[in-house]
C-alpha atoms as a PDB file:
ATOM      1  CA  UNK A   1       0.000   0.000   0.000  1.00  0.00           C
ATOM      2  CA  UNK A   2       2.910   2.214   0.375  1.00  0.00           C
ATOM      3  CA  UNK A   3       3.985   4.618   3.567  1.00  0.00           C
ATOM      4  CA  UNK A   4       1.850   7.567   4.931  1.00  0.00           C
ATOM      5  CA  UNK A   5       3.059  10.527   6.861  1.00  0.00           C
ATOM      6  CA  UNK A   6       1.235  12.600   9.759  1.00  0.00           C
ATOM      7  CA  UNK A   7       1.096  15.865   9.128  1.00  0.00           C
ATOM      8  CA  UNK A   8      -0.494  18.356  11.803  1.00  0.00           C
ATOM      9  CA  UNK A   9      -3.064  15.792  12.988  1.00  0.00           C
ATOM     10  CA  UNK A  10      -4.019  14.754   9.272  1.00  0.00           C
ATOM     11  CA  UNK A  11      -3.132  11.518   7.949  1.00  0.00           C
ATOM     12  CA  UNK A  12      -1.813  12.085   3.944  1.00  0.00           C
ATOM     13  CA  UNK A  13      -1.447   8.476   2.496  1.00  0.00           C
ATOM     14  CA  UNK A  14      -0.271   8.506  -0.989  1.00  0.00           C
ATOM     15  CA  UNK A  15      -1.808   8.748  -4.417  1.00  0.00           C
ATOM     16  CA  UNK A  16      -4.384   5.676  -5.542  1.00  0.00           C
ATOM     17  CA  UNK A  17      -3.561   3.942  -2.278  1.00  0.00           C
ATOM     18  CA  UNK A  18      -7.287   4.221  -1.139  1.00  0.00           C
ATOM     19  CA  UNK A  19      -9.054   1.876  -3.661  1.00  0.00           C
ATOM     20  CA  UNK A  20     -12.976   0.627  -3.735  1.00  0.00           C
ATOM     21  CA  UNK A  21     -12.061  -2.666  -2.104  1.00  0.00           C
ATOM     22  CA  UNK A  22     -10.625  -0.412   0.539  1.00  0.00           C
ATOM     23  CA  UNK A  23     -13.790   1.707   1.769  1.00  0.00           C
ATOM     24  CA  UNK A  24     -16.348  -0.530   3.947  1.00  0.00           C
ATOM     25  CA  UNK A  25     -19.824  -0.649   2.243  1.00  0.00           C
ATOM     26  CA  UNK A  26     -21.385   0.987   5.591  1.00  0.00           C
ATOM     27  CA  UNK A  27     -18.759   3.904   5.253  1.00  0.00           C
ATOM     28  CA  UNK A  28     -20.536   7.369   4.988  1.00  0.00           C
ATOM     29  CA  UNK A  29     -18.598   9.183   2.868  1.00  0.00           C
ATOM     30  CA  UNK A  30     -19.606  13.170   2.432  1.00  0.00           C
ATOM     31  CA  UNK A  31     -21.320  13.732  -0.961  1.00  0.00           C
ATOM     32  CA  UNK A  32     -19.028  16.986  -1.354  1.00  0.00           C
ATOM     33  CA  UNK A  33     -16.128  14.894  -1.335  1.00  0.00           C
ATOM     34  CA  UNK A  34     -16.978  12.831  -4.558  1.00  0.00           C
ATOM     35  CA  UNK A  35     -18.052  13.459  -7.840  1.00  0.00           C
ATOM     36  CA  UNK A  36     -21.454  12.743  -9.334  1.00  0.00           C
ATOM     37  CA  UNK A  37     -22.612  11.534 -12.493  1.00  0.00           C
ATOM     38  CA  UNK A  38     -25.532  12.515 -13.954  1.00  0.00           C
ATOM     39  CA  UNK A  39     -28.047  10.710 -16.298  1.00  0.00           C
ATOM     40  CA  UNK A  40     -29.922  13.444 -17.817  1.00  0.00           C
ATOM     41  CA  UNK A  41     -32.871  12.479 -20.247  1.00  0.00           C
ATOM     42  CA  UNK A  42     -35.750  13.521 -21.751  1.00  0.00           C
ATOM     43  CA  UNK A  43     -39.224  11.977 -23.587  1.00  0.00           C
ATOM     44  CA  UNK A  44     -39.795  15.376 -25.035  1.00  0.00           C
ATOM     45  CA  UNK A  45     -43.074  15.475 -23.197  1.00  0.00           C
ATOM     46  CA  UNK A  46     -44.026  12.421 -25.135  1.00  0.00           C
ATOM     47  CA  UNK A  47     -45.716   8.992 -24.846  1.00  0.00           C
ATOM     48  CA  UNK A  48     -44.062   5.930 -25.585  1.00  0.00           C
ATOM     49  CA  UNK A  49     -46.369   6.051 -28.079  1.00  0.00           C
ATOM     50  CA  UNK A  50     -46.480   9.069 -29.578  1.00  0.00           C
ATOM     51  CA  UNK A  51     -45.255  10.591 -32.952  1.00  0.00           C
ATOM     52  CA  UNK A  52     -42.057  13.018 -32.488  1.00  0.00           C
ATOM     53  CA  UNK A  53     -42.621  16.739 -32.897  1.00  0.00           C
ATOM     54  CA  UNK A  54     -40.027  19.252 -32.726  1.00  0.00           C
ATOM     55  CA  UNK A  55     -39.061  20.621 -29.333  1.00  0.00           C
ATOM     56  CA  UNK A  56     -36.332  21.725 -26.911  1.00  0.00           C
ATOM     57  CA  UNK A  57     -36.069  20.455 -23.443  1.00  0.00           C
ATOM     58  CA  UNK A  58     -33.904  21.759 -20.605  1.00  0.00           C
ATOM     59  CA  UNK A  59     -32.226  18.604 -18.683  1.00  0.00           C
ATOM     60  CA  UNK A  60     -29.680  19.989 -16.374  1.00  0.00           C
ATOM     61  CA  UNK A  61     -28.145  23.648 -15.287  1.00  0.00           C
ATOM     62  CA  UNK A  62     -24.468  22.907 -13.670  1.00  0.00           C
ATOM     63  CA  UNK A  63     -23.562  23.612 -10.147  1.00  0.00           C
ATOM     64  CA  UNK A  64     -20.011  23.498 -10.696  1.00  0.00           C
ATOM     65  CA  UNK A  65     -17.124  21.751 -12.884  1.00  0.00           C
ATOM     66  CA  UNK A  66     -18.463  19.134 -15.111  1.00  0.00           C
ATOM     67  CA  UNK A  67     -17.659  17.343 -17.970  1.00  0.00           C
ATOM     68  CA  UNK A  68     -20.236  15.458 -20.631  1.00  0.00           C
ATOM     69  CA  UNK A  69     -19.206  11.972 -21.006  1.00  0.00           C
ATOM     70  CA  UNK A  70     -21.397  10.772 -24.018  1.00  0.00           C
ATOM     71  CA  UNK A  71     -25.171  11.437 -25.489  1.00  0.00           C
ATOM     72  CA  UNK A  72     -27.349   9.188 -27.011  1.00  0.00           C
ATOM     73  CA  UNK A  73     -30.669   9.115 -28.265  1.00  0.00           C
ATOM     74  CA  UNK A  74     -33.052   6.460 -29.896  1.00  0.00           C
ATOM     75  CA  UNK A  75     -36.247   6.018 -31.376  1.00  0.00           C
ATOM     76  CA  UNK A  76     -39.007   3.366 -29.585  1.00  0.00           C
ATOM     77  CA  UNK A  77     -40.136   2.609 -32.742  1.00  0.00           C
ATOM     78  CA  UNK A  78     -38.268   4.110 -36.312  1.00  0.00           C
ATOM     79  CA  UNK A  79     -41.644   4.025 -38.564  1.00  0.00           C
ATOM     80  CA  UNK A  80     -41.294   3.300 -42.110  1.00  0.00           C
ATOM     81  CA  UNK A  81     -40.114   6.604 -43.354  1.00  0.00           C
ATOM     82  CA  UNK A  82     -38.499   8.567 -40.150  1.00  0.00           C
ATOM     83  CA  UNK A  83     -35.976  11.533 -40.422  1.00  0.00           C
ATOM     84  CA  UNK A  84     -35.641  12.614 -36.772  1.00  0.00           C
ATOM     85  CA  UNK A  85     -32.474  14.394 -35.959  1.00  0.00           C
ATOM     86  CA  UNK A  86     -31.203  15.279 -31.697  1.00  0.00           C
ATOM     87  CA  UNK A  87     -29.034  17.693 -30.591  1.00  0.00           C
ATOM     88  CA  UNK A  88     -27.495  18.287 -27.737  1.00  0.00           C
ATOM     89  CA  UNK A  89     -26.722  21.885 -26.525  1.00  0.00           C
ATOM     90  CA  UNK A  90     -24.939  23.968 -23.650  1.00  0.00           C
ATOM     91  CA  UNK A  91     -26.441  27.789 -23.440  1.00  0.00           C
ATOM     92  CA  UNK A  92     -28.002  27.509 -26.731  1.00  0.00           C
ATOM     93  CA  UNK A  93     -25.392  26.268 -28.605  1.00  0.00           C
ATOM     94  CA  UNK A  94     -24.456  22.499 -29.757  1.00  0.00           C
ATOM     95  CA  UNK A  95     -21.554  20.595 -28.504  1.00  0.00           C
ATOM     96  CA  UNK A  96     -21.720  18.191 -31.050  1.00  0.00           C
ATOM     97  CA  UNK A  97     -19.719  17.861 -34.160  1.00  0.00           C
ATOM     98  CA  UNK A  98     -22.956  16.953 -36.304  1.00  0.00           C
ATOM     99  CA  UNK A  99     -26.994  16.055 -34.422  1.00  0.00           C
ATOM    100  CA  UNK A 100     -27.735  12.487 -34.428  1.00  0.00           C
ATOM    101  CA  UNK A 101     -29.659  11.883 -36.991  1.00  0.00           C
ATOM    102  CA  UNK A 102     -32.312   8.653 -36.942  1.00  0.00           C
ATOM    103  CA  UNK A 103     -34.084   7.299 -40.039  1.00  0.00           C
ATOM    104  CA  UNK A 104     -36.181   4.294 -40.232  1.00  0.00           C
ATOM    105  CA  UNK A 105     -33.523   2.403 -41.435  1.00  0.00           C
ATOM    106  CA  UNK A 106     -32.093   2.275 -38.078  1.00  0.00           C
ATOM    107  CA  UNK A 107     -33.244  -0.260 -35.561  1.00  0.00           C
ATOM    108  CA  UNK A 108     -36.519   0.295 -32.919  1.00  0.00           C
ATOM    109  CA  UNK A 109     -35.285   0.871 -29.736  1.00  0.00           C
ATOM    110  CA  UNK A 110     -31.583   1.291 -31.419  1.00  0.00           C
ATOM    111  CA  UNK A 111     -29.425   3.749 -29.345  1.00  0.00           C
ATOM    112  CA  UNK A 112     -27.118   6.063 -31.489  1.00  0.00           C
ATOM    113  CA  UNK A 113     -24.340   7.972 -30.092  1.00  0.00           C
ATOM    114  CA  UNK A 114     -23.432  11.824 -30.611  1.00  0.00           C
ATOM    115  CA  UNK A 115     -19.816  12.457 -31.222  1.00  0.00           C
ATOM    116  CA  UNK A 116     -19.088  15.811 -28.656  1.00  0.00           C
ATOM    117  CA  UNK A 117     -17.351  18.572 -29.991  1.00  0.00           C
ATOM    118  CA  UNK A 118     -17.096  19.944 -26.415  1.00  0.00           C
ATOM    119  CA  UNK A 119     -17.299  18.570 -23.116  1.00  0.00           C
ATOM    120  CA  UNK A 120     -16.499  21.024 -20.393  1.00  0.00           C
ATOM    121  CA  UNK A 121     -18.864  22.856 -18.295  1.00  0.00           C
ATOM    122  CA  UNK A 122     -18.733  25.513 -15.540  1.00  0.00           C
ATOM    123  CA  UNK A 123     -21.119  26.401 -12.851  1.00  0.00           C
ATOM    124  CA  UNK A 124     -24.827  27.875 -14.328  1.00  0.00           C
ATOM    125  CA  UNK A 125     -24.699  26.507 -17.555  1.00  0.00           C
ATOM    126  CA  UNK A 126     -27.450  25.404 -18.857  1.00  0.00           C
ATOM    127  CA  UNK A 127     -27.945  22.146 -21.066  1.00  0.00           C
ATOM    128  CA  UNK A 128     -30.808  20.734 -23.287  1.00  0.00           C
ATOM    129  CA  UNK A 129     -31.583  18.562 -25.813  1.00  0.00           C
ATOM    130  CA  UNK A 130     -33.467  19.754 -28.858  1.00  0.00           C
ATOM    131  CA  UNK A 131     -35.410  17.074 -31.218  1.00  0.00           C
ATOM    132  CA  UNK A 132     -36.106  18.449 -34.892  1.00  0.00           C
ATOM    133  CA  UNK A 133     -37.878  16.700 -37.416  1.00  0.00           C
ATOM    134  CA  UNK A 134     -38.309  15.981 -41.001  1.00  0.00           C
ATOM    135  CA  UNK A 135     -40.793  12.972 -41.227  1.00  0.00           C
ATOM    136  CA  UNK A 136     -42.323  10.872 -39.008  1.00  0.00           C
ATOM    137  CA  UNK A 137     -44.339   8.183 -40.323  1.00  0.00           C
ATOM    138  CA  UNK A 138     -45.024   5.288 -38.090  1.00  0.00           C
ATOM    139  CA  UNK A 139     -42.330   6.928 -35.781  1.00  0.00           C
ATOM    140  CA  UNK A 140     -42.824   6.821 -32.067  1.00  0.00           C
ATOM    141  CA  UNK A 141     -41.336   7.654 -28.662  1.00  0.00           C
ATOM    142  CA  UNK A 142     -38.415   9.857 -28.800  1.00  0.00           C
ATOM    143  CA  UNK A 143     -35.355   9.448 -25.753  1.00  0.00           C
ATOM    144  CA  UNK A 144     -32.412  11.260 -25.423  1.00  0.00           C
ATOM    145  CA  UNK A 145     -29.774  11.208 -22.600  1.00  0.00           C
ATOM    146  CA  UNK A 146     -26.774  13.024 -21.996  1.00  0.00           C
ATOM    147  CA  UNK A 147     -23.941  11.867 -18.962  1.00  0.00           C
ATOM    148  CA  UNK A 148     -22.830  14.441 -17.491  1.00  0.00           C
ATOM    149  CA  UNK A 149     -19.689  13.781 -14.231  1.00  0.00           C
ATOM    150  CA  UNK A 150     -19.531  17.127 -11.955  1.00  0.00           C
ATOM    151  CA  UNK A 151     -17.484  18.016  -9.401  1.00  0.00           C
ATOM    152  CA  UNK A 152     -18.421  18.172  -6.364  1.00  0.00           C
ATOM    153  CA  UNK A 153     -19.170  21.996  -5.359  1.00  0.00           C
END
């Protein structure tokens, strides 16, 4: 495990030397100490059942340093001629290099992955996930997610 030194009362131990297998399940550990990921999704207001329409939902404001770690976004059932596309944005602007875009030709129930052009985030801003659409025949219940890890404040 490697030495430790006292200093002033405090016990430093060094780097990595305090692994999961280390901390007791029963250990209550202060939520400002860690950091938190965040599953932030959205049905667009929407049935499982229900035909996509455009719209812009807000999913998470920051409360301090974060990072997105991926978004994704399917369709519960594609239709038979579906051109749905999601974006993912931070204050009104996307952080992705292009929207994921979902046709009928993909899979029901088939998750597709955005591609981030940006990942950081600082305390207040704002991100949502905006649906636009082309067509929508036979297409039904829109999901999107975004992961979000932030720092504890």
């Amino acid at each position: 495990m490697g030495n430790f030194r006292l200093i002033g009362g405090d016990i430093r131990l060094p780097a990595e030397s305090v692994v999961n297998e280390t901390v007791a399940a029963a250990t209550k550990i202060d939520a400002d100490k860690l950091q938190h990921l965040y599953k932030a999704g959205t049905s667009f207001g929407l049935a499982i059942g229900a035909t996509p329409a455009a719209v812009e939902r807000i999913v998470f404001v920051a409360s301090g340093a974060a990072t997105i770690r991926g978004f994704h976004a399917l369709l519960n059932d594609t239709g038979t001629n579906t051109d749905v596309d999601f974006d993912l944005k931070v204050n009104g602007a996307s952080v992705l290099s292009s929207v994921v875009t979902l046709t009928d030709a993909d899979g029901d129930r088939s998750v597709s992955d955005g591609a981030l052009s940006s990942a950081a985030l600082v305390a207040g801003d704002v991100v949502s996930i905006e649906l636009a659409v082309t067509t929508t025949t036979g297409a039904q219940g829109p999901f999107a997610w975004v992961e979000i890890e932030e720092n504890a404040a």
